[in-house]
N, C-alpha and C. Protein backbone atom coordinates (compact mmCIF):
# COMPACT_ATOMS: atom_id res chain seq x y z
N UNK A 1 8.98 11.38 7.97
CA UNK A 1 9.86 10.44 8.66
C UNK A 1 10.17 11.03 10.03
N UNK A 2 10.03 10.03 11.07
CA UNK A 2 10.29 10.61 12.46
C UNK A 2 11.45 10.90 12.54
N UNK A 3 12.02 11.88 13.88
CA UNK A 3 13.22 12.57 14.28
C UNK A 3 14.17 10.96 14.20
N UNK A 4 13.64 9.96 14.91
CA UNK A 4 14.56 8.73 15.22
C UNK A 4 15.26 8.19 13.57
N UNK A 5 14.10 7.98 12.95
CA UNK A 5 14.47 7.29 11.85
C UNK A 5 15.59 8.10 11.31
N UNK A 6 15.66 9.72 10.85
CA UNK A 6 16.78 10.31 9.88
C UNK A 6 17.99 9.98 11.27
N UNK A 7 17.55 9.96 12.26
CA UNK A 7 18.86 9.71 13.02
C UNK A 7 19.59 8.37 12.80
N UNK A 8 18.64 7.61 12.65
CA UNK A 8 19.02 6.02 12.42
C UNK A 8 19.59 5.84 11.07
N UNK A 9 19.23 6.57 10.41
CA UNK A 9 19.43 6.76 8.41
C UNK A 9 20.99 7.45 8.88
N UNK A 10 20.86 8.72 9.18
CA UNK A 10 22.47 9.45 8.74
C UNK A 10 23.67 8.26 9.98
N UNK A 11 23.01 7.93 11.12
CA UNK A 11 23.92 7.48 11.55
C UNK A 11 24.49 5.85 10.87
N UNK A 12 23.55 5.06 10.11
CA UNK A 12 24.10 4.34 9.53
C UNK A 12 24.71 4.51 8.08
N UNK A 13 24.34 6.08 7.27
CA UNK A 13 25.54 6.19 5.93
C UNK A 13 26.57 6.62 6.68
N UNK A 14 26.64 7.14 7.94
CA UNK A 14 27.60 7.47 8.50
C UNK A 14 29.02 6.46 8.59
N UNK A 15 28.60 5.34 8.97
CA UNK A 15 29.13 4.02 9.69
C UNK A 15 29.75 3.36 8.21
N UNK A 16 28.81 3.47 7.12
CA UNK A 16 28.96 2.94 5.74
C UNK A 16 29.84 3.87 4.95
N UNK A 17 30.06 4.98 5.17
CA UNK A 17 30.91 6.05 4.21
C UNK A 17 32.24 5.77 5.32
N UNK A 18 32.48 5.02 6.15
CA UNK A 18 33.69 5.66 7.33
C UNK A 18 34.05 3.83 7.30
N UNK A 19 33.07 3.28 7.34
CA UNK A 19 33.62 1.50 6.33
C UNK A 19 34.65 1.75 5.44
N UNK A 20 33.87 2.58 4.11
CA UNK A 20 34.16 2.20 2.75
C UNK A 20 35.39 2.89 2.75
N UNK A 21 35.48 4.46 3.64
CA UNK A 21 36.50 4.89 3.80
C UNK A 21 38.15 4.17 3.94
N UNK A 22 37.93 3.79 4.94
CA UNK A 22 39.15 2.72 5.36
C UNK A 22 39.19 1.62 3.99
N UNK A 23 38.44 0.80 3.55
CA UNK A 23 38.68 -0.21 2.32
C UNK A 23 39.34 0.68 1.28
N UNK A 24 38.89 1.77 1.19
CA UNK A 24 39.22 2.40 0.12
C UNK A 24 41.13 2.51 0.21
N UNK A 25 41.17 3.41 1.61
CA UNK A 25 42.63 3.69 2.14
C UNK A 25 43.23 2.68 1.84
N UNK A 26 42.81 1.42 2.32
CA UNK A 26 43.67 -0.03 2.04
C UNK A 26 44.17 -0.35 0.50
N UNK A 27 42.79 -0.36 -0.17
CA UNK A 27 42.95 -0.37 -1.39
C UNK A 27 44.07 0.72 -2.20
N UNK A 28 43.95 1.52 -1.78
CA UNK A 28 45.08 2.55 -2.31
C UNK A 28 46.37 2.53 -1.83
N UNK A 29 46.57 2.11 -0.78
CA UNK A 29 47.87 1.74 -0.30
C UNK A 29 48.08 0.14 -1.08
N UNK A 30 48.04 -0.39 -1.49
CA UNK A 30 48.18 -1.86 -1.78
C UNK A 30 48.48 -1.57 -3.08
N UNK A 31 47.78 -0.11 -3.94
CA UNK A 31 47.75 -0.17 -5.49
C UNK A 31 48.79 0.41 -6.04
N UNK A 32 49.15 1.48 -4.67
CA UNK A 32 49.63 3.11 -5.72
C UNK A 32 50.84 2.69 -6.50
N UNK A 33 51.45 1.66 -6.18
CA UNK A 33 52.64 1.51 -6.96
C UNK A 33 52.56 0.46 -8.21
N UNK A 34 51.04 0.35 -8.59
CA UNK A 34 51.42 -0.61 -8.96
C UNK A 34 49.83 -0.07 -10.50
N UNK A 35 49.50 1.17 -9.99
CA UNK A 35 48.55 1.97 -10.76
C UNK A 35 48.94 2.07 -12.14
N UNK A 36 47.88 1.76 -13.32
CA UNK A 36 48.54 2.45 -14.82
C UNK A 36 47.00 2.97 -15.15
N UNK A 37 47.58 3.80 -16.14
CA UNK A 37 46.20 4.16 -17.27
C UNK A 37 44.68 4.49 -16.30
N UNK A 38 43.70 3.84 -16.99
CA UNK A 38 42.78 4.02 -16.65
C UNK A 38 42.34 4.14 -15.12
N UNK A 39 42.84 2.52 -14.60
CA UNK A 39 42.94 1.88 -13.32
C UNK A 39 43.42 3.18 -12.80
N UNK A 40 44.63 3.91 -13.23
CA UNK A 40 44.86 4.77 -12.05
C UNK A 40 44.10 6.17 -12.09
N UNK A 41 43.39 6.41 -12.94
CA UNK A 41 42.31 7.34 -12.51
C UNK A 41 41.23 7.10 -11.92
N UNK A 42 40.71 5.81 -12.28
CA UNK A 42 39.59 5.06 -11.08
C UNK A 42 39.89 5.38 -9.83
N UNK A 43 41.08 4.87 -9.61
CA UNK A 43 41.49 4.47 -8.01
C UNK A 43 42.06 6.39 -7.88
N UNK A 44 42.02 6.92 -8.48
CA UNK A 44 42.14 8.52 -7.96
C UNK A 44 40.89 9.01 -8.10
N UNK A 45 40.24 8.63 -8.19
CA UNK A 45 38.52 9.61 -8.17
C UNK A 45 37.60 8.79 -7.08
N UNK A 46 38.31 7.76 -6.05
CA UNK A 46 37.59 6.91 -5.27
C UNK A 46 37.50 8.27 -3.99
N UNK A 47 38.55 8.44 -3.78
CA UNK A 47 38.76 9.58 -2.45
C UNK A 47 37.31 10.85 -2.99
N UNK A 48 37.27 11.37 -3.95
CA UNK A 48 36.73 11.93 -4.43
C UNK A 48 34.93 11.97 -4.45
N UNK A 49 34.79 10.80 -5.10
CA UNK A 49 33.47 10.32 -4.91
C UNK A 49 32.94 10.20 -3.00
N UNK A 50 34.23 9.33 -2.02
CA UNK A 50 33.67 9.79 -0.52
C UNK A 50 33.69 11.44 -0.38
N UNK A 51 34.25 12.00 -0.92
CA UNK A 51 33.84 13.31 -0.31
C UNK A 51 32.91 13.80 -0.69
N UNK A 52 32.34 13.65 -2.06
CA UNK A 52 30.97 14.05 -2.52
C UNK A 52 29.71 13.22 -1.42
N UNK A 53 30.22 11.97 -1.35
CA UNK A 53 28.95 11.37 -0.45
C UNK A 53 29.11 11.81 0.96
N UNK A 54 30.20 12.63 1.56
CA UNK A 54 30.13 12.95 2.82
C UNK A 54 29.46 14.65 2.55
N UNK A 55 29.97 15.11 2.00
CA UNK A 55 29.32 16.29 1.80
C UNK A 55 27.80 15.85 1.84
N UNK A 56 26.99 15.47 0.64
CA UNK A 56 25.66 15.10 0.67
C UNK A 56 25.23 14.68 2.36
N UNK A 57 26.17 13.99 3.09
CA UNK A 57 25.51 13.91 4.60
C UNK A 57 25.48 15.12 5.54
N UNK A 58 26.85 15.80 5.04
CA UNK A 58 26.54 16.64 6.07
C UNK A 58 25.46 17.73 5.31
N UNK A 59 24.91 18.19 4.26
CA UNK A 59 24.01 18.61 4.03
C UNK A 59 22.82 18.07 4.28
N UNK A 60 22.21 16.52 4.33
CA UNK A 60 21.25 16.36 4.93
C UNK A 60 21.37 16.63 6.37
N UNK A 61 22.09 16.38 6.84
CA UNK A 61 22.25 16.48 8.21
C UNK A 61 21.75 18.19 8.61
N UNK A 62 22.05 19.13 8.07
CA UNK A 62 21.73 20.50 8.10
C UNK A 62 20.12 20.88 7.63
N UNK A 63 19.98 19.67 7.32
CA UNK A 63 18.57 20.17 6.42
C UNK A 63 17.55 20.30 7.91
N UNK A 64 16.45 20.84 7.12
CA UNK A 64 15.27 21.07 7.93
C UNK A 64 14.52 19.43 8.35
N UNK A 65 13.43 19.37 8.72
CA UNK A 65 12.75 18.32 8.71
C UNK A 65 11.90 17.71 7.38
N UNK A 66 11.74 18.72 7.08
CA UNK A 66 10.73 18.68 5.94
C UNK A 66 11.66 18.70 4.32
N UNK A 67 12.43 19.19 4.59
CA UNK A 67 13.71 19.03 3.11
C UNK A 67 14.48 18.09 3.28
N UNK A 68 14.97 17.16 4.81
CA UNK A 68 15.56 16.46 4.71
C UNK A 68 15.01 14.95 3.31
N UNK A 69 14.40 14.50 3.85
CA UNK A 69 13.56 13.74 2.54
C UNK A 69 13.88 14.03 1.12
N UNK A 70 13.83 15.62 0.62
CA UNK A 70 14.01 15.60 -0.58
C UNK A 70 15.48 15.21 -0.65
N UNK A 71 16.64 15.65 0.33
CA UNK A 71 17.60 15.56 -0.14
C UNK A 71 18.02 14.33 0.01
N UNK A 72 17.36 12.73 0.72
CA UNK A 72 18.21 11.56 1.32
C UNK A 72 18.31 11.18 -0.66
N UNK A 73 17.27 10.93 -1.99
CA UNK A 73 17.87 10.75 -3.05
C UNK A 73 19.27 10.85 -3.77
N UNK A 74 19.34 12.09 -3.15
CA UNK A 74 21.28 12.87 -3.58
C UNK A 74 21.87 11.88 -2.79
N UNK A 75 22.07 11.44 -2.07
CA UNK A 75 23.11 10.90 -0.83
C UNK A 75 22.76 9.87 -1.39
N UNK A 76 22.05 8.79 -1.07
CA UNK A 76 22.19 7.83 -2.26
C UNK A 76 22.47 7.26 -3.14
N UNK A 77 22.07 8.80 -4.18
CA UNK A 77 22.94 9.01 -5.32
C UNK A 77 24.59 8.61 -5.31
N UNK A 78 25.14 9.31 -4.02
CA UNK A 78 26.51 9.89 -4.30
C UNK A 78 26.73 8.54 -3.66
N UNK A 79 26.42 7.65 -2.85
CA UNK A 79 27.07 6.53 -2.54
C UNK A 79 26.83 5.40 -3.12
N UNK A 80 25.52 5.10 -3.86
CA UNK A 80 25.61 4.19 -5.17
C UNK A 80 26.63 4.54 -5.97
N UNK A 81 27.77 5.66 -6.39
CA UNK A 81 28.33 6.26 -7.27
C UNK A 81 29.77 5.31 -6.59
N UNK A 82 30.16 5.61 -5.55
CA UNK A 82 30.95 5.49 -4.57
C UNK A 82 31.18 3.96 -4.18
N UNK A 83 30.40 3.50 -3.73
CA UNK A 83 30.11 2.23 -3.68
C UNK A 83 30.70 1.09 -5.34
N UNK A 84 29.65 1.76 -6.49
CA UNK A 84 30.09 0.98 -7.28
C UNK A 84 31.23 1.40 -7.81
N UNK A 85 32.02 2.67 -7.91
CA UNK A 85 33.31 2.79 -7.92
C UNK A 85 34.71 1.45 -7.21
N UNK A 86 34.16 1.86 -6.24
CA UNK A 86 35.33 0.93 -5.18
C UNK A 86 35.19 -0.27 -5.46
N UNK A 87 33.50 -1.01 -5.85
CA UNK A 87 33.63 -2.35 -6.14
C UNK A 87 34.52 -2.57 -7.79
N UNK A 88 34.47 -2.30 -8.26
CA UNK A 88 34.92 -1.74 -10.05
C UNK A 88 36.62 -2.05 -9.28
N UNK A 89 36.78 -1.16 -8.85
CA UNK A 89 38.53 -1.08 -8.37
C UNK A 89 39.07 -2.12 -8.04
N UNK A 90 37.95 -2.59 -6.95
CA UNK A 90 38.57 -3.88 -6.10
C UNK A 90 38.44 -4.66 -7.04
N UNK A 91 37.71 -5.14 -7.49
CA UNK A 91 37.71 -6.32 -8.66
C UNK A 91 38.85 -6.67 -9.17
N UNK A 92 38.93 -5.05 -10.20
CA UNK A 92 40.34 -5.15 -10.85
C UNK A 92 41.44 -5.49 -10.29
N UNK A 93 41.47 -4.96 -9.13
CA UNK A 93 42.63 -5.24 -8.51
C UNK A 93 42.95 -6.82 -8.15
N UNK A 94 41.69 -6.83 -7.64
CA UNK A 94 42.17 -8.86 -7.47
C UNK A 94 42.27 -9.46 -8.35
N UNK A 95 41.71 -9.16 -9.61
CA UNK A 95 41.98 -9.84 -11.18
C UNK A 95 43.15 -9.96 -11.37
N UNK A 96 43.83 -8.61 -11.21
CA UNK A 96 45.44 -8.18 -11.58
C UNK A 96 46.30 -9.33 -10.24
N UNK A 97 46.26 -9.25 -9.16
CA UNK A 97 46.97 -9.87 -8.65
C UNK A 97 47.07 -11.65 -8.54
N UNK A 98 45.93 -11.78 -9.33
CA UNK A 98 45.93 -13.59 -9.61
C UNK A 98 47.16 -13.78 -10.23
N UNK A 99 48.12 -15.08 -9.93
CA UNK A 99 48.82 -15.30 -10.97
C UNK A 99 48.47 -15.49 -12.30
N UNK A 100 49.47 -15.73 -13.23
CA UNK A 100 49.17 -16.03 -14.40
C UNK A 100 49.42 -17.84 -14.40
N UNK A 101 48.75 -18.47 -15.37
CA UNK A 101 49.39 -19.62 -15.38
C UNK A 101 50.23 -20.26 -16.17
């Protein structure tokens, strides 16, 4: 993969981990008071999971040319993880705030 492309790759998980970031913040400000049980360990392992997927960037980002590749799978990894976390959360959360009828 050319020099441009991993530039074009980290700079857009970049843009996507620093998105999800902020939704996430929102989401947790909107919840914390309102967190039980399970739900509130979800929504405490969201912060968690971005730091695993930022870590994984800044390790590709350090990588060589030739290892970068092996490692873009991990990063992936950690933001498919991340990603479907937060969607899981948000869900719930809008479920929970529908009225009842």
């Amino acid at each position: 993969m050319t020099t441009n492309r991993r530039a074009d790759y980290q700079k857009r998980m970049e843009k996507q981990l620093n998105d999800l970031a902020t939704k996430i913040q929102d989401l947790l400000e909107k919840t914390e008071s309102k967190m039980r049980g399970e739900y509130q360990k979800q929504m405490k392992d969201l912060p968690q999971h971005l730091q695993n997927a930022r870590e994984q960037l800044e390790e590709l980002r350090s990588a060589s040319s030739a290892a970068w590749e092996e490692m873009r799978p991990g990063l992936e990894k950690a933001w498919t993880e991340l990603k479907t976390s937060f969607d899981q959360a948000a869900t719930r959360f809008k479920a929970e705030r529908k009225p009842k009828p």
